[in-house]
C-alpha atoms as a PDB file:
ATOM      1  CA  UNK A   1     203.791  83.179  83.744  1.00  0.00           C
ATOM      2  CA  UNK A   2     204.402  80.264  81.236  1.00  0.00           C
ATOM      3  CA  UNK A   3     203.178  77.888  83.936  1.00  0.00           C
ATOM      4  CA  UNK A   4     200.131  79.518  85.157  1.00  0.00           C
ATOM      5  CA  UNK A   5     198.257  79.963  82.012  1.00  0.00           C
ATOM      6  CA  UNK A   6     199.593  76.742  80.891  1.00  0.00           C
ATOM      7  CA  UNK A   7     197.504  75.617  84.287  1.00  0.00           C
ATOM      8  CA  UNK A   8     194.881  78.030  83.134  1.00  0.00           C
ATOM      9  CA  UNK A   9     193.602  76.549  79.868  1.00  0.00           C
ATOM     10  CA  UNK A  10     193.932  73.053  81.458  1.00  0.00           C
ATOM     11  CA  UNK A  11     190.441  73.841  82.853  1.00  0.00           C
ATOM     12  CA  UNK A  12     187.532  74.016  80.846  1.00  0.00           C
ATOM     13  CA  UNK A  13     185.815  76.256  82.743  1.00  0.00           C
ATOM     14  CA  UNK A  14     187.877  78.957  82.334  1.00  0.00           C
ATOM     15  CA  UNK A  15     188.355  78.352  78.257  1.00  0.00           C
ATOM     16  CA  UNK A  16     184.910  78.783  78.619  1.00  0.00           C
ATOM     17  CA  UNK A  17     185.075  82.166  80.529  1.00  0.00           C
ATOM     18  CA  UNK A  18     187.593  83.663  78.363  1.00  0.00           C
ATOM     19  CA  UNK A  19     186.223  82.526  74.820  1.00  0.00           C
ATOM     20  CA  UNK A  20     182.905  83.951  76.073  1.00  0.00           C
ATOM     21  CA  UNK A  21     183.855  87.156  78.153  1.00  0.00           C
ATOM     22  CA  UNK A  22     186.469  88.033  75.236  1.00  0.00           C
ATOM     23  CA  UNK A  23     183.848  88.248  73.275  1.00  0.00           C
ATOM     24  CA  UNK A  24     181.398  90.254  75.389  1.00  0.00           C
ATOM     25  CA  UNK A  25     183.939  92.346  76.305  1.00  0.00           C
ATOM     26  CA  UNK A  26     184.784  93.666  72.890  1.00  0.00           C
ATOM     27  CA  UNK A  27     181.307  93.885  72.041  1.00  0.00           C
ATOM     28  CA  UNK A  28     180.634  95.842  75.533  1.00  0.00           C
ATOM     29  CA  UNK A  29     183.385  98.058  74.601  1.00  0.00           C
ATOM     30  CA  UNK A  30     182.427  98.976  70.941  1.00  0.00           C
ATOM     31  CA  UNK A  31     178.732  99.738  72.494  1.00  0.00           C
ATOM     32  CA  UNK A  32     180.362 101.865  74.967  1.00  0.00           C
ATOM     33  CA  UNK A  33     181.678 104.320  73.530  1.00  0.00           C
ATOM     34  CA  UNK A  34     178.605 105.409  71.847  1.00  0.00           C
ATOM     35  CA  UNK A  35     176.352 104.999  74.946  1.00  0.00           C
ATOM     36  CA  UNK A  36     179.448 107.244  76.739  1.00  0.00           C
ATOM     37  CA  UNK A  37     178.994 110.127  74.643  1.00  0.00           C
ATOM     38  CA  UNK A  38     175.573 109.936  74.265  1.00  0.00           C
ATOM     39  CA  UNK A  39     175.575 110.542  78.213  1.00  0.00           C
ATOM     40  CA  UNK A  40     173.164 107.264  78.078  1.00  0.00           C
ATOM     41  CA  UNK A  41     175.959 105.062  79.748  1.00  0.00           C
ATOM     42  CA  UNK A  42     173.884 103.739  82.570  1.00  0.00           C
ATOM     43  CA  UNK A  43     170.961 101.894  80.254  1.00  0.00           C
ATOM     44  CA  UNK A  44     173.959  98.940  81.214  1.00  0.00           C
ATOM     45  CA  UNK A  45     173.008  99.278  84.628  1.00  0.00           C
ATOM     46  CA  UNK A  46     169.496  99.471  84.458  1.00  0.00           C
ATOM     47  CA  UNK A  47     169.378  96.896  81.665  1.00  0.00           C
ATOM     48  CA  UNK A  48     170.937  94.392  84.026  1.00  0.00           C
ATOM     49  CA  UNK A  49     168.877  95.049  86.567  1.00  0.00           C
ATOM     50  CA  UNK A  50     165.746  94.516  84.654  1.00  0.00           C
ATOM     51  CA  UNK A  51     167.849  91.200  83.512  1.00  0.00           C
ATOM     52  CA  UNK A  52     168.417  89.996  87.098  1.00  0.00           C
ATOM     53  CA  UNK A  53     164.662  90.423  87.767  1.00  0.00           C
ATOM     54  CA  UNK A  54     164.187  88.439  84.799  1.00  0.00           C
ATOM     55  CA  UNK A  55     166.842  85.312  85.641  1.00  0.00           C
ATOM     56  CA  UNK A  56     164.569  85.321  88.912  1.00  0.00           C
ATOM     57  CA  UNK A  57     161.488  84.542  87.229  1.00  0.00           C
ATOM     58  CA  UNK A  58     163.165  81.712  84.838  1.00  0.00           C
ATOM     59  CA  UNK A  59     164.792  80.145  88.489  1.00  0.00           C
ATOM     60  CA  UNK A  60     161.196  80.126  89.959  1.00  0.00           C
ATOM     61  CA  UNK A  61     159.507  78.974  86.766  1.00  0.00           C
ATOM     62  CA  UNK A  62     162.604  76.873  86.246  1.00  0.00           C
ATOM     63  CA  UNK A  63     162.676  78.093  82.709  1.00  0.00           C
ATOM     64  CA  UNK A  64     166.004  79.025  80.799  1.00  0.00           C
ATOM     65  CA  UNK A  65     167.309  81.923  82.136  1.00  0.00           C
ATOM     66  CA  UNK A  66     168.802  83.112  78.716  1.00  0.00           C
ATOM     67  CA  UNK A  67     165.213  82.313  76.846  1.00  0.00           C
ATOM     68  CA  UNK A  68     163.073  84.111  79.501  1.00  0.00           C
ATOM     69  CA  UNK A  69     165.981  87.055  80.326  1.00  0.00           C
ATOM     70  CA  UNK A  70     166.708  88.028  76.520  1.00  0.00           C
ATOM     71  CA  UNK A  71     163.481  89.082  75.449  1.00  0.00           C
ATOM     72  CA  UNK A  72     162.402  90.552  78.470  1.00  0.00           C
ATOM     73  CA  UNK A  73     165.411  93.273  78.679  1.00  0.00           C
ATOM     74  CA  UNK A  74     165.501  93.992  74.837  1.00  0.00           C
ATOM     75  CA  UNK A  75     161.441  94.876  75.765  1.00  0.00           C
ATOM     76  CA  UNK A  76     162.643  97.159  78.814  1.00  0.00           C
ATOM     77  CA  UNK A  77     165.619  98.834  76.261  1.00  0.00           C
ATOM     78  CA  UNK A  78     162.595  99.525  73.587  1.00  0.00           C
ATOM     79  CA  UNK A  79     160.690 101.203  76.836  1.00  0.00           C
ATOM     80  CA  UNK A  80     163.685 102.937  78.213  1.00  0.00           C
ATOM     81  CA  UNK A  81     163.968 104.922  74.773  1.00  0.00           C
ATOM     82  CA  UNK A  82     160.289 105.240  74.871  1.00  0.00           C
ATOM     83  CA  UNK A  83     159.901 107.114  78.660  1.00  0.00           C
ATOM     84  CA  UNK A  84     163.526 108.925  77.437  1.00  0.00           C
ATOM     85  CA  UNK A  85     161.426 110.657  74.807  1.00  0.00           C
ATOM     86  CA  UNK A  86     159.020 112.223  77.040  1.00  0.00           C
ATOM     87  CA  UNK A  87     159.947 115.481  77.970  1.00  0.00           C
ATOM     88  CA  UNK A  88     158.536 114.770  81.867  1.00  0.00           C
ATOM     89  CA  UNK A  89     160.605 112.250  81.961  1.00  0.00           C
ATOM     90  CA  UNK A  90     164.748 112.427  81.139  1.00  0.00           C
ATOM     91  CA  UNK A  91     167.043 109.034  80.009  1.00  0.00           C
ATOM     92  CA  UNK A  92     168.813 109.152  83.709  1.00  0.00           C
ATOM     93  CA  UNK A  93     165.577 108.848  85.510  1.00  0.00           C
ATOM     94  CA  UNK A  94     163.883 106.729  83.300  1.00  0.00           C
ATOM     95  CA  UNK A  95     166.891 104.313  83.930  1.00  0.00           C
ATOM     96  CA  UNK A  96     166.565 104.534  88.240  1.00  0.00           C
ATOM     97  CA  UNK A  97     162.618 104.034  87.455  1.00  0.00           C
ATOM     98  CA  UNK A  98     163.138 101.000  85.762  1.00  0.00           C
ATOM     99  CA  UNK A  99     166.442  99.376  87.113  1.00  0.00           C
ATOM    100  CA  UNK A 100     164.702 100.106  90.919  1.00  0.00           C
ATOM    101  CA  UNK A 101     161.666  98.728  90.104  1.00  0.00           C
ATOM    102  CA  UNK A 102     163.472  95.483  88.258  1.00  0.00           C
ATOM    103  CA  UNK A 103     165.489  94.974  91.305  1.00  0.00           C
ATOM    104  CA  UNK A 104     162.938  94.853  93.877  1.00  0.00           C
ATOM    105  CA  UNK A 105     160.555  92.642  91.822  1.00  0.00           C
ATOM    106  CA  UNK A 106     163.541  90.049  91.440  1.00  0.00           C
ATOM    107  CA  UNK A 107     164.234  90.360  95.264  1.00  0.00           C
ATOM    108  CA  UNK A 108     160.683  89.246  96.390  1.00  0.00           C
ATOM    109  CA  UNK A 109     160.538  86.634  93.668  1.00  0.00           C
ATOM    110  CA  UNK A 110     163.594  85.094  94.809  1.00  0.00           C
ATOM    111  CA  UNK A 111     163.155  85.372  98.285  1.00  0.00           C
ATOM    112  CA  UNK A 112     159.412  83.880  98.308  1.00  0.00           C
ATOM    113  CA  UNK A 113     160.263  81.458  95.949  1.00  0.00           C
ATOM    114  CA  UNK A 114     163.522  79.673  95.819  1.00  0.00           C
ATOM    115  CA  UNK A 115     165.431  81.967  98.545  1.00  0.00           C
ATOM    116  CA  UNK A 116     168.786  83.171  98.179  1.00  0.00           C
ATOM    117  CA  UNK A 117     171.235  80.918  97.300  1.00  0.00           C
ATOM    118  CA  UNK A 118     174.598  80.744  95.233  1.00  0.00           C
ATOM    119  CA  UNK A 119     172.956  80.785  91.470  1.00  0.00           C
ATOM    120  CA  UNK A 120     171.286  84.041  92.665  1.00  0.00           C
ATOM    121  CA  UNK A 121     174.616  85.300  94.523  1.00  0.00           C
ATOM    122  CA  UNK A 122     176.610  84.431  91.138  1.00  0.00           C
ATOM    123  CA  UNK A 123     174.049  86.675  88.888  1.00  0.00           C
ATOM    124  CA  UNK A 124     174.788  89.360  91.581  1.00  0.00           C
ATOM    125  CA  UNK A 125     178.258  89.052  91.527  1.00  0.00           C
ATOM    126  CA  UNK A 126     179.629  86.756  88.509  1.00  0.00           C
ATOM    127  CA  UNK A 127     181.327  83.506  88.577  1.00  0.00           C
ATOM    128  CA  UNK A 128     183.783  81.691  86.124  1.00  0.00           C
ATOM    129  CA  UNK A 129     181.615  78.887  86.983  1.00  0.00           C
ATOM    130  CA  UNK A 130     178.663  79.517  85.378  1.00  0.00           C
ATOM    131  CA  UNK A 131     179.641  79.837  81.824  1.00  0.00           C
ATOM    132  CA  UNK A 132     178.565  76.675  80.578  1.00  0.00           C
ATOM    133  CA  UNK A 133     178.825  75.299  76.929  1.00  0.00           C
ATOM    134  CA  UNK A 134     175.589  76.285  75.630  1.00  0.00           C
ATOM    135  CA  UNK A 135     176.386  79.992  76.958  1.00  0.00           C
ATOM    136  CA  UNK A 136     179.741  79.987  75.029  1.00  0.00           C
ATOM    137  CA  UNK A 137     177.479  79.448  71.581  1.00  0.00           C
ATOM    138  CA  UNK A 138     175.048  82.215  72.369  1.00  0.00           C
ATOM    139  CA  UNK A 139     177.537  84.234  73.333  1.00  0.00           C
ATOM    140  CA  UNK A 140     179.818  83.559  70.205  1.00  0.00           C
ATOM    141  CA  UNK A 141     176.535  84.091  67.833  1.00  0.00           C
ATOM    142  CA  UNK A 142     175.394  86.942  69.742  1.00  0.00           C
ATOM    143  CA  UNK A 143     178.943  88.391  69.605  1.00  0.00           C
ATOM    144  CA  UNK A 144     179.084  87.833  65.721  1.00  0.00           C
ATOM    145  CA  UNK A 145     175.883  89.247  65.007  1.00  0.00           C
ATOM    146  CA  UNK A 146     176.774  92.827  67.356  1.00  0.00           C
ATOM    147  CA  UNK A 147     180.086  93.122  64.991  1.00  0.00           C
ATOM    148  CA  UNK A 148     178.265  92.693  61.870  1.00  0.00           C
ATOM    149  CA  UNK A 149     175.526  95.351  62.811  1.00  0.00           C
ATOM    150  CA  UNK A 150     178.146  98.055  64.306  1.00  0.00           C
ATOM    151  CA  UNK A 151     180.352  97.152  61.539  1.00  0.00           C
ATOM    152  CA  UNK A 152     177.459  97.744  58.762  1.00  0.00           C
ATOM    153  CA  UNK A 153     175.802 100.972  60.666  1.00  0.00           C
ATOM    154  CA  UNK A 154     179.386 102.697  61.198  1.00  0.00           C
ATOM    155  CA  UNK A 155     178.356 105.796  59.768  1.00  0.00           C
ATOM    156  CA  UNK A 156     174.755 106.051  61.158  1.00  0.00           C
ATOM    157  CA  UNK A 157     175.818 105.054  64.351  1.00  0.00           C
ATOM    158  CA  UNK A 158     178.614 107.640  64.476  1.00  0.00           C
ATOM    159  CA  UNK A 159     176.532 109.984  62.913  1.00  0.00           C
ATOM    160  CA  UNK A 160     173.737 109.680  65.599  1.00  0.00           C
ATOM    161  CA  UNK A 161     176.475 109.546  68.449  1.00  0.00           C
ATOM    162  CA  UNK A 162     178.079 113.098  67.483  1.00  0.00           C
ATOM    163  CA  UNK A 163     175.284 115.112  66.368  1.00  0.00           C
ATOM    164  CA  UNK A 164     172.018 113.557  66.289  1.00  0.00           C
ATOM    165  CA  UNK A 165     169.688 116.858  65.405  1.00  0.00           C
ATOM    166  CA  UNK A 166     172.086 116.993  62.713  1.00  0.00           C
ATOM    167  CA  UNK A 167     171.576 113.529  61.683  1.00  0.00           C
ATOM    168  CA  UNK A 168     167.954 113.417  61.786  1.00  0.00           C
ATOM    169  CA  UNK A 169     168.063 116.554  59.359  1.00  0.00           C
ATOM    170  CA  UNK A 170     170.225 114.927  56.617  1.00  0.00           C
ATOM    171  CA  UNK A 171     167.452 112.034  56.349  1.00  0.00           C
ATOM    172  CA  UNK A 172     168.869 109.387  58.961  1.00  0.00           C
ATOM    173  CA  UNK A 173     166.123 107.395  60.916  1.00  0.00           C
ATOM    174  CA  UNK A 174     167.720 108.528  64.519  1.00  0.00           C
ATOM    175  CA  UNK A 175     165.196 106.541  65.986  1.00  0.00           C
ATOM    176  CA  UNK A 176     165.622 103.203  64.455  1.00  0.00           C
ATOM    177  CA  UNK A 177     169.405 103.176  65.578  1.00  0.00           C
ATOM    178  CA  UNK A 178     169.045 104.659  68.768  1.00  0.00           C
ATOM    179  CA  UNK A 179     166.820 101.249  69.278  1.00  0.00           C
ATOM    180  CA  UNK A 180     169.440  99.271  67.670  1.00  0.00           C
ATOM    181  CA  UNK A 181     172.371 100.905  70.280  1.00  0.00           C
ATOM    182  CA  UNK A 182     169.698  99.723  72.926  1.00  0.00           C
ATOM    183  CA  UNK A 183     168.824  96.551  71.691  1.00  0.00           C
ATOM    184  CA  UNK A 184     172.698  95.203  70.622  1.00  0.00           C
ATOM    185  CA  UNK A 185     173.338  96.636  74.611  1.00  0.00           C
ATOM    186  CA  UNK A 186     170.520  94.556  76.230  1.00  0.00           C
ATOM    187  CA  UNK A 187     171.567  91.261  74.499  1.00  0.00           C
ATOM    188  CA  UNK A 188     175.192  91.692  75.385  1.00  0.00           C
ATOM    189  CA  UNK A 189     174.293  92.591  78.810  1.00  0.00           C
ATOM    190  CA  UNK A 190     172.065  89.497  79.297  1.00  0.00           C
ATOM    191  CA  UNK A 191     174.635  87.606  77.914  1.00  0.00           C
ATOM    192  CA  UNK A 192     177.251  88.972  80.041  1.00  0.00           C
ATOM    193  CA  UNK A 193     175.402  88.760  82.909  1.00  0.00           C
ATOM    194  CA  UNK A 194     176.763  84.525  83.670  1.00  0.00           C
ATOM    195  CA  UNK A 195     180.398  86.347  84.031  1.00  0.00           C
ATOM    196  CA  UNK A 196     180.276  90.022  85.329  1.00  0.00           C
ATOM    197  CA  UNK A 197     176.958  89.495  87.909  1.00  0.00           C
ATOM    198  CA  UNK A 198     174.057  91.961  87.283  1.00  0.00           C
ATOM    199  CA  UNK A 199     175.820  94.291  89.780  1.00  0.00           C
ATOM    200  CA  UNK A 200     178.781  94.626  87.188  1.00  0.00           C
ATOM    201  CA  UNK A 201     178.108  93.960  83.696  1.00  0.00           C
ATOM    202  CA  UNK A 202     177.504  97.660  83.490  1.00  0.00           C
ATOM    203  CA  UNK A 203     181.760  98.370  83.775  1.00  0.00           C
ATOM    204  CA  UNK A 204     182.307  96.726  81.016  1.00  0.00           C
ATOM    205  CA  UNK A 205     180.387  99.236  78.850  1.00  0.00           C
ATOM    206  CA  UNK A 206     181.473 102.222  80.979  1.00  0.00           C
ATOM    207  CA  UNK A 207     185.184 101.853  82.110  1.00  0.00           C
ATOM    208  CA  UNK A 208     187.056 101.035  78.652  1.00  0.00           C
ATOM    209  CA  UNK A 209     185.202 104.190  76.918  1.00  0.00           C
ATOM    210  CA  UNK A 210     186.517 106.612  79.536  1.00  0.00           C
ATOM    211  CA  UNK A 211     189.804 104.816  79.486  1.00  0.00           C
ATOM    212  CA  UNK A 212     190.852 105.305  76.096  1.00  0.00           C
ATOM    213  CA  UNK A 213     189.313 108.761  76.113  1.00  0.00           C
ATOM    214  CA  UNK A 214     192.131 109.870  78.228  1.00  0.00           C
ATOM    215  CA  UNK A 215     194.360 109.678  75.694  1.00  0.00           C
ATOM    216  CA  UNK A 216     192.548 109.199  72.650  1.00  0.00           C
ATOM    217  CA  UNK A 217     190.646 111.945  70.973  1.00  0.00           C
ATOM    218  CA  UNK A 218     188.854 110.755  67.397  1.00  0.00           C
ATOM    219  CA  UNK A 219     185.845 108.336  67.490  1.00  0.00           C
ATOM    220  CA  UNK A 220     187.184 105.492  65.427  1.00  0.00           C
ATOM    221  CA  UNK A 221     191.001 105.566  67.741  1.00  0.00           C
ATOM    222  CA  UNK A 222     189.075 105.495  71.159  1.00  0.00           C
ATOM    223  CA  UNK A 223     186.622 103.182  70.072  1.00  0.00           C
ATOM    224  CA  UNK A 224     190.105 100.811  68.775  1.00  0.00           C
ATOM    225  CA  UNK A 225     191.768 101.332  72.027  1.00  0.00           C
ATOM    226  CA  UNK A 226     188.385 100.731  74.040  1.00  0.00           C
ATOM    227  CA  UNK A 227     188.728  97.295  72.814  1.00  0.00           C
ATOM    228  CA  UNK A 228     192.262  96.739  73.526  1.00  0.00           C
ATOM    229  CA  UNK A 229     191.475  97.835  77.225  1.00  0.00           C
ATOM    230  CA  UNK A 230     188.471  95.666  77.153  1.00  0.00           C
ATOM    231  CA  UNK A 231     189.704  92.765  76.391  1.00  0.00           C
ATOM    232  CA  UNK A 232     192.713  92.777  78.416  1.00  0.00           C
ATOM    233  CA  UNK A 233     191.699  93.929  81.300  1.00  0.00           C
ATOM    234  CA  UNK A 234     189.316  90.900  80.797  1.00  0.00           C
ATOM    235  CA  UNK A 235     191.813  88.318  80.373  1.00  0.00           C
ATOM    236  CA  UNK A 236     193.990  89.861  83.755  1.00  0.00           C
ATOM    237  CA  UNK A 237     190.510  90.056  85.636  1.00  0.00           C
ATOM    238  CA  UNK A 238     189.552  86.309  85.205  1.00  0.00           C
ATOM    239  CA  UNK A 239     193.095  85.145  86.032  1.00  0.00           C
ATOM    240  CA  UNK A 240     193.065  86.898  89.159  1.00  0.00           C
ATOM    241  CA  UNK A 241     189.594  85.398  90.041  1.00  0.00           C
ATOM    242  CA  UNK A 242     191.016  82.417  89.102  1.00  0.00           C
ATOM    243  CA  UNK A 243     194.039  82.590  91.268  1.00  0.00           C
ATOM    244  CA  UNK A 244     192.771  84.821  94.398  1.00  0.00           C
ATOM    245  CA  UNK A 245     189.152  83.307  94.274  1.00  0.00           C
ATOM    246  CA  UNK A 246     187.364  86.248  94.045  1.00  0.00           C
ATOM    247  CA  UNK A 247     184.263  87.382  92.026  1.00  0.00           C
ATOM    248  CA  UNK A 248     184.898  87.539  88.360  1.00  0.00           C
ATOM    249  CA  UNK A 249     182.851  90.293  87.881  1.00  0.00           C
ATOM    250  CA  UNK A 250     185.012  92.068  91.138  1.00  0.00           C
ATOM    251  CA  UNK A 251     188.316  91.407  89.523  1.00  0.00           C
ATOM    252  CA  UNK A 252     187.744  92.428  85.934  1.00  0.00           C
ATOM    253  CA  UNK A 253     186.226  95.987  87.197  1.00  0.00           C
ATOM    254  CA  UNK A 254     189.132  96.420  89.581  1.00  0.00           C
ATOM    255  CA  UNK A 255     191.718  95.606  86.607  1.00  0.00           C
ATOM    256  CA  UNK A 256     189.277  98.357  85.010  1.00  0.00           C
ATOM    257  CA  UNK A 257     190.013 100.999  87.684  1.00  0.00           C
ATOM    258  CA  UNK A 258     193.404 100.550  87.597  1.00  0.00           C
ATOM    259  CA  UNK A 259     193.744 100.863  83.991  1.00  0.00           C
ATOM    260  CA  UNK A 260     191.544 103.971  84.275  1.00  0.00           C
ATOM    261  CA  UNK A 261     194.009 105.497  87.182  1.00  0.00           C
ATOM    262  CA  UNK A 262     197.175 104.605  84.813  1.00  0.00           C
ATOM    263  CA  UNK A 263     195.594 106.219  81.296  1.00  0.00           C
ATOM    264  CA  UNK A 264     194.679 108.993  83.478  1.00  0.00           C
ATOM    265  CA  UNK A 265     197.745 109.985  85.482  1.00  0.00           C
ATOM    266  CA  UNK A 266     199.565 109.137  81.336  1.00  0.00           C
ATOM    267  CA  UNK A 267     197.146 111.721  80.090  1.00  0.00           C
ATOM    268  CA  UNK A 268     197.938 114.165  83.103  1.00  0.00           C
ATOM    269  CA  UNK A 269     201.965 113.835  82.392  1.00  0.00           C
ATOM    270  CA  UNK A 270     201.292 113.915  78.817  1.00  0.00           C
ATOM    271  CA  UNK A 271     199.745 117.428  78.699  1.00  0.00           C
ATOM    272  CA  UNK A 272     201.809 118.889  80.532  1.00  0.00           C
ATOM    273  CA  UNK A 273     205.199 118.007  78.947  1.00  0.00           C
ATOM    274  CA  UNK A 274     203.276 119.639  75.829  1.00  0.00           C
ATOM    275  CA  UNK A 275     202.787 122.927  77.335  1.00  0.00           C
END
């Protein structure tokens, strides 16, 4: 064990992969768990969709993806909570609109422009590869700037999570941190999007929340043990892309699942020795 990650952080590359994906990962996580209960979990998904459609248009512009991507999904999170609030039109279906329509204008972009190739197979999928050092800074300053936020807007963000009727009675601007949930999402999604592949990013918001609440029951301890999960199901992810050559994005959501399976079958033995 000594040996391989002695091997590991011999490689740049993958110092690169975990100093960045740790960090999106614990951000995804602490996102999560709000976005879980607030039965708004997929606005990941269609967030990264919108984000792949967006890396398409940098590639055939040949633009920075990050520069062009970034503003472009926190605009489709600001819409997303926009169509959410019409009553024709509920948050799950306002996601598929979106995401579907994203997807498919990415897909003829790339495919009458630049074609398919293996930058556009990575954002599908996620590579190891693609973290460069420039994406490690936005990453750690993005990162830095989602802690701060959650960290500041605790209470309103818990308070908006749990009960938001209630919330909006007592005087707190639901709106304004409903947009902030969405916003902090998009950019950690866009950002996350090098590692996990558009296809995945979304399990790194959904799986740790639903992990820890197998066991865990208040906000603040799932929300704790989200992060654990997060992160190391991270770390054991990239090593086995890293030593089985698989997708990153493949191998952290299938160190998710099995995490998932174990804090399940835990909780299952749990509650019934207590009966």
């Amino acid at each position: 064990m000594t040996a391989l990650f002695g091997e590991l952080f011999s490689y740049t590359f993958i110092v690169r992969a975990l100093a960045a994906g740790t960090l999106i990962a614990f951000c995804s996580a602490l996102l999560g768990v709000s976005l879980v209960l607030k039965r708004y979990s997929m606005i990941g998904d269609g967030l990264s969709h919108v984000g792949f459609g967006a890396f398409a248009v940098a590639l055939a512009l040949n633009a920075s993806p990050l520069a062009v991507a970034i503003p472009i999904v926190v605009a489709a999170a600001f819409l997303l909570l926009r169509i959410s609030s019409n009553a024709k039109i509920k948050g799950d279906a306002a996601v598929a609109l979106i995401s579907s329509s994203a997807l498919a204008i990415g897909v003829i972009i790339v495919s009458s422009s630049v074609g398919i190739n293996t930058d556009i197979y990575n954002y599908m999928f996620g590579s190891i590869l693609a973290v460069s050092g420039n994406d490690v800074i936005i990453s750690v300053i993005c990162s830095v700037a989602v802690i701060i936020l959650y960290i500041l807007f605790y209470n309103r963000i818990f308070a908006v999570t749990f009960d938001e009727d209630f919330a909006k009675a007592t005087g707190v601007r639901t709106g304004v941190y409903n947009s902030l949930i969405a916003v902090l999402t998009a950019v950690i999604v866009v950002v996350g999007m090098r590692l996990m592949g558009a296809l995945l990013i979304s399990s790194l918001i959904v799986f740790p929340a639903l992990t820890s609440m197998r066991l865990c029951k208040s906000f603040k301890s799932v929300t704790i043990c989200g992060v654990i999960v997060s992160i190391v199901c991270f770390i054991i992810g990239i090593v086995i892309s890293f030593t089985k050559g698989v997708p990153a994005g493949a191998g952290v959501v299938v160190v998710n699942l099995a995490a998932f399976v174990i804090f399940t079958l835990i909780g299952i033995i749990k509650n019934s020795t207590a009966k």
